[in-house]
Protein backbone atom coordinates (compact mmCIF):
# COMPACT_ATOMS: atom_id res chain seq x y z
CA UNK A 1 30.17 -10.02 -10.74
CA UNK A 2 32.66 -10.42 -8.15
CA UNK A 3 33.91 -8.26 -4.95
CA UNK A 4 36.74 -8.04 -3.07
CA UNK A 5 38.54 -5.74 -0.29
CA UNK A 6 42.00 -4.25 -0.50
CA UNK A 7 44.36 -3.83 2.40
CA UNK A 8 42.72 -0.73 3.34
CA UNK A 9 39.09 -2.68 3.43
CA UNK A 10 38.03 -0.41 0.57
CA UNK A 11 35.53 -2.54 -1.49
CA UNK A 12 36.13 -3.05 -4.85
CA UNK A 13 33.07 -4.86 -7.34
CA UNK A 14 34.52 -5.93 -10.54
CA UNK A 15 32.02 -7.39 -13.38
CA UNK A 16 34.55 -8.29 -15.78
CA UNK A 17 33.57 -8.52 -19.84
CA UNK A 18 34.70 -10.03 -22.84
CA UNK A 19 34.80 -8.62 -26.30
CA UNK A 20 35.97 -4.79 -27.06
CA UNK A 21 39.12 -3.88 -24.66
CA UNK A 22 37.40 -1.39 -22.89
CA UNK A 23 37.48 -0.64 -19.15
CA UNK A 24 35.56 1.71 -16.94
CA UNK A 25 36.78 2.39 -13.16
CA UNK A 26 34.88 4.74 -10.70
CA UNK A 27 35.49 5.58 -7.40
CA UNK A 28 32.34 6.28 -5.70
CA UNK A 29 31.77 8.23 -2.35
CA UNK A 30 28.09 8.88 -0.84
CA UNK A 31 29.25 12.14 0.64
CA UNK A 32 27.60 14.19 -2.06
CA UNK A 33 24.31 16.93 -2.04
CA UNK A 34 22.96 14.94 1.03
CA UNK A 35 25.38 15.85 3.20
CA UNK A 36 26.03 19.45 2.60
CA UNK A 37 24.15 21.98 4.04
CA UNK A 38 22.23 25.87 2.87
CA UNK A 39 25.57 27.25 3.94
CA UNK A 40 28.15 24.80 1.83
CA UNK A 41 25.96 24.21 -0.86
CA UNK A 42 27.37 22.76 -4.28
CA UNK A 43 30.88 22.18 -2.47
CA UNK A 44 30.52 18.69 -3.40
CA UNK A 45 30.66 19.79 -6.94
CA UNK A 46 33.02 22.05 -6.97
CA UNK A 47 35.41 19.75 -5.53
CA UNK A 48 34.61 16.57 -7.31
CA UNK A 49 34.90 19.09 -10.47
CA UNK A 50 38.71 20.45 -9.22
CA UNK A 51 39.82 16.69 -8.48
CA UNK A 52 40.37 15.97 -12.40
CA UNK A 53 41.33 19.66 -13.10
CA UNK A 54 44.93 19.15 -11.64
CA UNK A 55 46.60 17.23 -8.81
CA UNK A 56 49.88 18.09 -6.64
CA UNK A 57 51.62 15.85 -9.24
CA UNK A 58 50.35 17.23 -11.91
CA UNK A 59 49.00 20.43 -13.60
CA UNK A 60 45.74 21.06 -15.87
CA UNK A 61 47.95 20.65 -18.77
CA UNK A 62 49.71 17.72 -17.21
CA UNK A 63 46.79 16.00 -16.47
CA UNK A 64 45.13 16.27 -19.42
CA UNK A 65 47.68 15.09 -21.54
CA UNK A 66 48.73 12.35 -19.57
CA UNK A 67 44.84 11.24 -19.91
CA UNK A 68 44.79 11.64 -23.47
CA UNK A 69 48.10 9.57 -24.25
CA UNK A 70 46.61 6.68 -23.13
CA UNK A 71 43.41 7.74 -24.76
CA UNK A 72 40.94 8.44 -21.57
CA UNK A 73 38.28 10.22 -20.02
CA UNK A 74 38.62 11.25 -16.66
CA UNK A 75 35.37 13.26 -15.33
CA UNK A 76 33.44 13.87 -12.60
CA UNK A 77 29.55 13.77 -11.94
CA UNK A 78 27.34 14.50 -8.50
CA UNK A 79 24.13 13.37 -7.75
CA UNK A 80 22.27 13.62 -4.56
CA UNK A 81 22.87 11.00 -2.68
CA UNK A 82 26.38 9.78 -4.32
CA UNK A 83 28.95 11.29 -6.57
CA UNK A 84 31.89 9.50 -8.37
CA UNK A 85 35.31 9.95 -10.29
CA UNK A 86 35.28 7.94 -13.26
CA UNK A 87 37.70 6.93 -16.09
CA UNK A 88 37.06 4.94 -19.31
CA UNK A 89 39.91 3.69 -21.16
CA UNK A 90 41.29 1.02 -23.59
CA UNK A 91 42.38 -1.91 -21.21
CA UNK A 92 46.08 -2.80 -22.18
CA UNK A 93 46.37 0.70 -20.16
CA UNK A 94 44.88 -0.58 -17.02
CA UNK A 95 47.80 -0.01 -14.93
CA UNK A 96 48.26 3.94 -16.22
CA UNK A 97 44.81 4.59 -15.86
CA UNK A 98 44.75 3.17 -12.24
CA UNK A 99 47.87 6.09 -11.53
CA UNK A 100 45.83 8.63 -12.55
CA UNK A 101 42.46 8.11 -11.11
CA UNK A 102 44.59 7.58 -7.77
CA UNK A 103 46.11 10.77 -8.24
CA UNK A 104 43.51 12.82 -8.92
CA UNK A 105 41.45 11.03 -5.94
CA UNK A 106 44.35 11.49 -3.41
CA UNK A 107 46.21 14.13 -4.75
CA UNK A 108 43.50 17.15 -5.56
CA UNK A 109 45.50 20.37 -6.22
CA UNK A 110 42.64 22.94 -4.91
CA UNK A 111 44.72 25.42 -7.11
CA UNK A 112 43.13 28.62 -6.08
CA UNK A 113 43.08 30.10 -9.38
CA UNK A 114 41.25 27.22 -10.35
CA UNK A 115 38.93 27.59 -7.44
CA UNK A 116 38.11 30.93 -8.58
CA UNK A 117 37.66 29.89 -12.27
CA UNK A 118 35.25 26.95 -11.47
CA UNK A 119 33.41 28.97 -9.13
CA UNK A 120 32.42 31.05 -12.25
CA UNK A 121 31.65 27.90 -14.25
CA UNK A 122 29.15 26.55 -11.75
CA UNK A 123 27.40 30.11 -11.08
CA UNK A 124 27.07 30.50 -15.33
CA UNK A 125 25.55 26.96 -15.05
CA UNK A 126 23.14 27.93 -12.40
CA UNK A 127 21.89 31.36 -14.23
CA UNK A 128 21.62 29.03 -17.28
CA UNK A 129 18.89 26.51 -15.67
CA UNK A 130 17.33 30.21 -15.67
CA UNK A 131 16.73 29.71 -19.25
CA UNK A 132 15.16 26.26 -19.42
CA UNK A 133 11.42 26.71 -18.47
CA UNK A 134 11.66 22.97 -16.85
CA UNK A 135 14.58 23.82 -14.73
CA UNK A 136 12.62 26.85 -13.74
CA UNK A 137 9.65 24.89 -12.63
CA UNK A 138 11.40 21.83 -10.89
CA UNK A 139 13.89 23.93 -8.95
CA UNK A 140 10.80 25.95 -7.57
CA UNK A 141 8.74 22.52 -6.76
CA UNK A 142 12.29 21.35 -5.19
CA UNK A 143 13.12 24.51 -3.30
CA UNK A 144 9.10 24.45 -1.61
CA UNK A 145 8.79 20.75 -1.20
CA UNK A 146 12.06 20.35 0.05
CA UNK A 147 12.29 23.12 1.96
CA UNK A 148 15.73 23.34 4.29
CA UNK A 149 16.83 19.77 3.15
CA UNK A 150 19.76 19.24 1.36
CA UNK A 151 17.45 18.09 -1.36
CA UNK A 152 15.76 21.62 -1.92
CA UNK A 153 18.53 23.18 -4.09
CA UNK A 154 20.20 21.66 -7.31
CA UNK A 155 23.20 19.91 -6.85
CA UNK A 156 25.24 22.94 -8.37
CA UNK A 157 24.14 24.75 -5.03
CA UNK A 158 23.75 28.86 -4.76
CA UNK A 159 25.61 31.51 -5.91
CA UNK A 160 25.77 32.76 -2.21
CA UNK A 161 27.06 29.18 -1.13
CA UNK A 162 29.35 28.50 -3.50
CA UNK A 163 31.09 32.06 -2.99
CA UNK A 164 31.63 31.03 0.30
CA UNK A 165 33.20 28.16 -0.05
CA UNK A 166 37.19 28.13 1.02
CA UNK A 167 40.39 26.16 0.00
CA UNK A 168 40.65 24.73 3.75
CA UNK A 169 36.68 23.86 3.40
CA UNK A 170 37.10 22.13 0.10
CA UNK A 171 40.48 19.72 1.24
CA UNK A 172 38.36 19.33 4.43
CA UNK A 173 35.77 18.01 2.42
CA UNK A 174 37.85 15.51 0.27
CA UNK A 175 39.07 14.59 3.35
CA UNK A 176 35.91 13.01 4.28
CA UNK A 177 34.95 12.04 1.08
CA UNK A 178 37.31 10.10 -0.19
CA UNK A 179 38.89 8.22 2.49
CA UNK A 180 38.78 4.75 2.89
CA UNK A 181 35.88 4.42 5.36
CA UNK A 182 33.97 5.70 2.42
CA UNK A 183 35.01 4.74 -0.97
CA UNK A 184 33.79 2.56 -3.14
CA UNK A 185 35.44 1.37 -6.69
CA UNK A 186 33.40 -0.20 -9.33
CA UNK A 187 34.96 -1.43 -12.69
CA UNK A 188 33.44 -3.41 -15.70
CA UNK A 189 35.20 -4.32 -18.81
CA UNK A 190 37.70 -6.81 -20.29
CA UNK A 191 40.71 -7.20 -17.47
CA UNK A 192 41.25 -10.13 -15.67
CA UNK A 193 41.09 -9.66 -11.86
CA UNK A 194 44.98 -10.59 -11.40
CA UNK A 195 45.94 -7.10 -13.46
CA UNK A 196 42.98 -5.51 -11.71
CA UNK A 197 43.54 -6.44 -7.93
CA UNK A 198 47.25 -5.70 -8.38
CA UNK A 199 46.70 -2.47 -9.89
CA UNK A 200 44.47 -1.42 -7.49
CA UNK A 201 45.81 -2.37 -4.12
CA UNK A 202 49.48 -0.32 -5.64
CA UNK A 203 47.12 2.72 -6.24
CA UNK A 204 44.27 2.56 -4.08
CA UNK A 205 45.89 0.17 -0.89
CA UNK A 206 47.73 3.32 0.93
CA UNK A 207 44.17 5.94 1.08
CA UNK A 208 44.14 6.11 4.88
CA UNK A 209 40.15 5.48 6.48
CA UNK A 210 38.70 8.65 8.08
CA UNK A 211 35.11 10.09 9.36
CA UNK A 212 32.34 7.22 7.74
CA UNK A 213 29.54 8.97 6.22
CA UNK A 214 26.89 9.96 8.12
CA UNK A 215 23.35 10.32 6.83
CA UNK A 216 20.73 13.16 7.28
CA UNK A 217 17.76 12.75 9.47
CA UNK A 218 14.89 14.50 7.26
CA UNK A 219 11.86 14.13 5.70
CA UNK A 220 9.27 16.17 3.67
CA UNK A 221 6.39 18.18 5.71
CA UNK A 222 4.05 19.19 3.28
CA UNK A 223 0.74 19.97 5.81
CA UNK A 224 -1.52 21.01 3.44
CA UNK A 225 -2.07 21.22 -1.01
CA UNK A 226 -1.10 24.55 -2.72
CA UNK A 227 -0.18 25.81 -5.54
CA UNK A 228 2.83 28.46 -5.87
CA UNK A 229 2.36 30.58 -9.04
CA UNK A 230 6.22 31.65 -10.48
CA UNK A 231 6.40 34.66 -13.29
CA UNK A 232 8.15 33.46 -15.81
CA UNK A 233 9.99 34.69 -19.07
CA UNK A 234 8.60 32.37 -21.36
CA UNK A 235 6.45 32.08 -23.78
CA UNK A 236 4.80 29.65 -22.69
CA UNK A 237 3.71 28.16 -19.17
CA UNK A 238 4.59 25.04 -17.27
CA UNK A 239 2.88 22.87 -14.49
CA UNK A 240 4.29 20.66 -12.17
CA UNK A 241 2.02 18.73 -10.00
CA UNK A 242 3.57 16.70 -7.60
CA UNK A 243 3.05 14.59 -4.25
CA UNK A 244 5.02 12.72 -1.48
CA UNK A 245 6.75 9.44 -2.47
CA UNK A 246 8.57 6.58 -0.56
CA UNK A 247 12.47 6.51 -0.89
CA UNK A 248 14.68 3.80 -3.01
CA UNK A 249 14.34 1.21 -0.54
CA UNK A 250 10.59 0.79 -0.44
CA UNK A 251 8.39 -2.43 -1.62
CA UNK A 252 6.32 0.49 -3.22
CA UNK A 253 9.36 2.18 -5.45
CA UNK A 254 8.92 -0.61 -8.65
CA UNK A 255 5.61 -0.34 -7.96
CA UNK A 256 6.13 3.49 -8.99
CA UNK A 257 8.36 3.21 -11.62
CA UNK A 258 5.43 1.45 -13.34
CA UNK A 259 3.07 3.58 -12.58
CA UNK A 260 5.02 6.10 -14.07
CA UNK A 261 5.48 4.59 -17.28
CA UNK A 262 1.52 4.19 -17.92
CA UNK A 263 0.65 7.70 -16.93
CA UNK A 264 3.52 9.63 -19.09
CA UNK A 265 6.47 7.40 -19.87
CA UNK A 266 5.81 7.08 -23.57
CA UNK A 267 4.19 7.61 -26.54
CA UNK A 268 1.21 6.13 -25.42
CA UNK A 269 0.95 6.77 -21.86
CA UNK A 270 -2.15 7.99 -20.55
CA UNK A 271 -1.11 11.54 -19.76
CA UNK A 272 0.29 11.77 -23.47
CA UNK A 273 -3.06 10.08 -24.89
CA UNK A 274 -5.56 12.40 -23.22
CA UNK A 275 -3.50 15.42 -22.90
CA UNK A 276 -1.36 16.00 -26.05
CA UNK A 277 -3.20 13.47 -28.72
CA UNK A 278 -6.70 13.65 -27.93
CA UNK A 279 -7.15 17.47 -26.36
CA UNK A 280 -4.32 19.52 -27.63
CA UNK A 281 -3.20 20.51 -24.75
CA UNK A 282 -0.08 19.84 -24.20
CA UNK A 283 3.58 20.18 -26.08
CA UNK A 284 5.37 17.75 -23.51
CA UNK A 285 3.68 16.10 -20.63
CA UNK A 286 5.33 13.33 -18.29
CA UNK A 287 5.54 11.77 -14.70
CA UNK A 288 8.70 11.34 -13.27
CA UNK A 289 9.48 9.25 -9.64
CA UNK A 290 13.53 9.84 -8.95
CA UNK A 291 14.96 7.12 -6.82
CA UNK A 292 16.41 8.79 -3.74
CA UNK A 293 17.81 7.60 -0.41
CA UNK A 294 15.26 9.73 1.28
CA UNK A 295 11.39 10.91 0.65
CA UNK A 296 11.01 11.01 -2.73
CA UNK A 297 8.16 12.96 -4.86
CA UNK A 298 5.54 11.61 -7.66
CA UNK A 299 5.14 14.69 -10.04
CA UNK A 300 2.90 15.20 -13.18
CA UNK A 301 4.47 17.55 -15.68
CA UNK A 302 3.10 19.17 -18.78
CA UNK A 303 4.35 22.29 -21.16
CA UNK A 304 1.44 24.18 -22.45
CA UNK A 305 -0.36 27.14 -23.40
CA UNK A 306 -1.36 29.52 -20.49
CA UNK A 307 -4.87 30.03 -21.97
CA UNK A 308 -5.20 25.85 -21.69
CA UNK A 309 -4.18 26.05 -17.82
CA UNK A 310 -7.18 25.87 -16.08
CA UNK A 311 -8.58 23.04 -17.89
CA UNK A 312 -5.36 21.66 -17.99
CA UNK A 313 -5.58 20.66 -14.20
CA UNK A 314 -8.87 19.56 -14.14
CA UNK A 315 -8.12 16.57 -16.52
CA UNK A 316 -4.89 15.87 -14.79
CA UNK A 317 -7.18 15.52 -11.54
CA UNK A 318 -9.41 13.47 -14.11
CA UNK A 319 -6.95 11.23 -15.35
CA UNK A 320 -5.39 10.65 -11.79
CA UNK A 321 -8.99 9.49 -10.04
CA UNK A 322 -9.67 7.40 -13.15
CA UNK A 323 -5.82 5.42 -12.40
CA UNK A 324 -7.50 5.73 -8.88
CA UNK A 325 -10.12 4.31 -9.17
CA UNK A 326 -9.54 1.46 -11.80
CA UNK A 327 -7.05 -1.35 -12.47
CA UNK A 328 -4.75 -1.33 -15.67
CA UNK A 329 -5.49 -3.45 -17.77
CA UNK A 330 -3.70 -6.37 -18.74
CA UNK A 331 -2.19 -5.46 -22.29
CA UNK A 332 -1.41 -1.88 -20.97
CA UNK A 333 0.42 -3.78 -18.28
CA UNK A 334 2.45 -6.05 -20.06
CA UNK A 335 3.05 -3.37 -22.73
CA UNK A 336 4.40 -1.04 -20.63
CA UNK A 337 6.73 -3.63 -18.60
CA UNK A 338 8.05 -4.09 -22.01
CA UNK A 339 8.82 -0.55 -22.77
CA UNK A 340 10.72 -0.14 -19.14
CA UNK A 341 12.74 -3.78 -19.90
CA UNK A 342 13.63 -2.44 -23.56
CA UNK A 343 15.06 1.02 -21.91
CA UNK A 344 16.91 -0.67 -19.24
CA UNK A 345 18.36 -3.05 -21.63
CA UNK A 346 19.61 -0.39 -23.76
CA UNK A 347 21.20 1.89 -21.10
CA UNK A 348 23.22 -1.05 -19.71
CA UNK A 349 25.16 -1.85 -23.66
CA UNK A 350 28.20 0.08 -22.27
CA UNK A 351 30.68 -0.55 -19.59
CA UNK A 352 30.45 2.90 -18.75
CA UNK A 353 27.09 2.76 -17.48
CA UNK A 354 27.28 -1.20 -15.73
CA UNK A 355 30.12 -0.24 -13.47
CA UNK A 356 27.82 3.40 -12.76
CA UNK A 357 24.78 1.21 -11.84
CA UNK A 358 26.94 -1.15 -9.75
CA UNK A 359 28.70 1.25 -7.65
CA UNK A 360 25.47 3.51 -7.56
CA UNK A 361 23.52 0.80 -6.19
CA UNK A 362 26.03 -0.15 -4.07
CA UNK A 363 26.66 3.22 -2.59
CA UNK A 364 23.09 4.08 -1.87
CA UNK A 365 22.65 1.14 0.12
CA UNK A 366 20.40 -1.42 -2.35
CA UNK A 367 23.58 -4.08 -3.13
CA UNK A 368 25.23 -4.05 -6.73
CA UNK A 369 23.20 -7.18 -7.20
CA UNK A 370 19.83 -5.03 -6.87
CA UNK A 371 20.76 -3.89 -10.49
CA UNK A 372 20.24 -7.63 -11.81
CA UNK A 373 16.70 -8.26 -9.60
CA UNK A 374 15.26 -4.65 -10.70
CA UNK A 375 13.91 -6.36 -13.69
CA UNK A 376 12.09 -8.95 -11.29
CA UNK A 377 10.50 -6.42 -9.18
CA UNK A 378 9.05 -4.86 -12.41
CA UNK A 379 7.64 -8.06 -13.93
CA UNK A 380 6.08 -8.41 -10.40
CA UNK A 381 4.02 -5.44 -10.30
CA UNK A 382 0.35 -6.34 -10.56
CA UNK A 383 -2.94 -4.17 -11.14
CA UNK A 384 -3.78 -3.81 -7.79
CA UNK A 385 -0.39 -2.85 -6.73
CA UNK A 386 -0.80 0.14 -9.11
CA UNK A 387 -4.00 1.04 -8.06
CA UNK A 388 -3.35 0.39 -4.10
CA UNK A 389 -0.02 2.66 -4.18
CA UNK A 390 -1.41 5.10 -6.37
CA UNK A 391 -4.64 5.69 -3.82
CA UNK A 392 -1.87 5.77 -0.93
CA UNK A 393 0.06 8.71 -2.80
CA UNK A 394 -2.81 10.26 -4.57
CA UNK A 395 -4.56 10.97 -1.35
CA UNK A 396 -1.63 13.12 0.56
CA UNK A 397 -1.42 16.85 0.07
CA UNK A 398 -0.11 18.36 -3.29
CA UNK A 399 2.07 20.68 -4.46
CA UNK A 400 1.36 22.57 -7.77
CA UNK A 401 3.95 24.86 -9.04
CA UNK A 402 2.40 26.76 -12.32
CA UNK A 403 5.19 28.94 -14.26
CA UNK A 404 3.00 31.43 -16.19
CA UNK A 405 4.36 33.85 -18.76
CA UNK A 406 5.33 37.64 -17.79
CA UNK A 407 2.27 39.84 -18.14
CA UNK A 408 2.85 42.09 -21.15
């Protein structure tokens, strides 16, 4: 890995590869969900979605074709607490490619017929996590746990928000963005840095700096356990039991990723075991920890039948005092470390996804190099850590969101 600044003290990290001639280049910006607000919700999506529609160089058509003659993707994806503009391409094209991403991170049209027609495209993707009986159940736990964060709706926003959202709002919001007090460009593949810094510093050396990103103040302030029933129109029911977590940036987080992986990461996790194998209960049961800048949640998932609810949760409060109130052993220790190094491994064969973990990293304040340690901090965890982190988050107040079936 190496990093360097341009002119314009944007910071560019650069792990460079050998073999296949392939390049990936994104521009990331940590003005995404956690910055908007209830009113402006989504806007970061619907802009970061219009920036590779068109640009005031080129149209939709334009664009598109120019991306495909060199044989690249150009795309767009928001997250929480970062979002980024991405291309992959073949790298004799470097210099092309490095045109285009510029232009469509300088240059966004805002075309207002596009406006409208994305608009439409992000409200038919909201009514679809409608249809999804997890997306039903997590957006509830969000919405509650949440509360008036910007982490208590999806990323996609409301229907109300996104309606409201103007031309003036959405250059406004590029404006901050992407300028150069903000930006962040992470490429992996086979270029040498020569090609790369020149490139770059024609492209990327003239985006002007602007307002720095500001973070949110805000925290979760759950005061006492409940559960929230939701009607649903399913089949079948859902529960999502879930409590307080630390953020990215604590000594605890690896100690949760573990955690996670023995109680529902796999095949043999313990929520799987008891739940699904041994009782019946259960069609998919999991435990997820996301890594976010800011208060995180712990939550306990399982698909089931509604008759199975009740005794559902009692052996989810069974299984969580047993991890309570015993160490893991050894081999399910080491076993499951194995599991998390074998899926980390695999998601990091592409340059696609090492420049994403780079930049991401980067942007959300743990280093790029954090990507390389993560792996450390895992084969650190011990027994006791599990059992003394679990007791800490175990203990706090609950939420339980159960999505039961429409009453015939």
């Amino acid at each position: 890995m190496e990093e360097f600044r341009l002119k314009n003290n944007i910071k560019v990290i650069f792990d460079q590869t050998n073999g296949i001639g392939v390049v990936s280049m994104k521009v990331f910006t940590p003005v995404a969900a956690v910055s908007e607000t209830k009113e402006n919700a989504g806007i970061s999506v619907l802009a970061a979605n219009l920036m590779v529609k068109s640009t005031k160089n080129r149209s939709s058509e334009i664009l598109a074709r120019d991306a495909d003659n060199i044989g690249a993707d150009l795309s767009a994806s928001v997250d929480y607490d970062a979002q980024h503009i991405n291309i992959s391409f073949l790298s004799e094209y470097f210099d092309k490619a490095a045109e285009i991403l510029s232009d469509a991170v300088k240059n966004p049209a805002f075309n207002d017929d596009e406006i409208i027609a994305e608009k439409k495209n992000i409200i038919a993707g909201l009514n679809a996590r409608k249809d999804s009986i997890f997306n039903t159940a997590i957006d509830n736990f969000t919405l509650d746990f949440y509360k008036n964060t910007p982490y208590a709706l999806t990323v996609l926003g409301s229907e109300e928000s996104l309606n409201a959202v103007t031309r003036i709002q959405l250059e406004a919001w590029h404006k901050y963005s992407f300028n150069s007090s903000n930006i962040l460009i992470s490429v992996s593949g086979n270029i040498d840095k020569k090609t790369l810094k020149n490139s770059l510093e024609k492209y990327f050396g003239d985006i002007e700096s602007g307002d720095k990103f500001k973070d949110s103040d805000f925290g979760v302030d759950n005061k006492e356990s409940k559960t929230v029933n939701v009607k649903g129109k399913f089949n079948q029911a859902y529960i999502m039991k879930g409590f307080p977590a630390p953020n990215l940036k604590s000594k605890d987080a690896a100690v949760l990723k573990v955690a996670g992986a023995v109680l529902g990461g796999r095949m043999t996790s313990r929520l799987f075991t008891e739940l699904r194998e041994k009782l019946g209960l259960a069609y998919e049961v999991s435990a997820i920890y996301p890594s976010r800048t800011h208060e995180s949640y712990f939550i306990i998932y399982i698909g089931l039948d509604k008759k199975n609810i009740d005794l559902t949760l009692r052996k989810i409060d069974e299984i969580l005092k047993d991890i309570c109130s015993n160490e893991v052993d050894e081999q399910e220790l080491k076993d499951t470390k194995t599991y998390i190094k074998g899926l980390y491994i695999m998601d990091r064969q592409t340059v696609g996804r090492k420049s994403f973990y780079y930049g991401w990293r980067e942007t959300v304040g743990q280093g790029y190099g954090y990507d390389n340690k993560y792996l450390e901090d895992i084969e650190k965890v011990s027994s006791k850590d599990i059992l003394d982190t679990l007791n800490k988050i175990f203990k706090q107040n609950s939420l339980t969101i159960i999505v039961r079936p429409d009453e015939k």
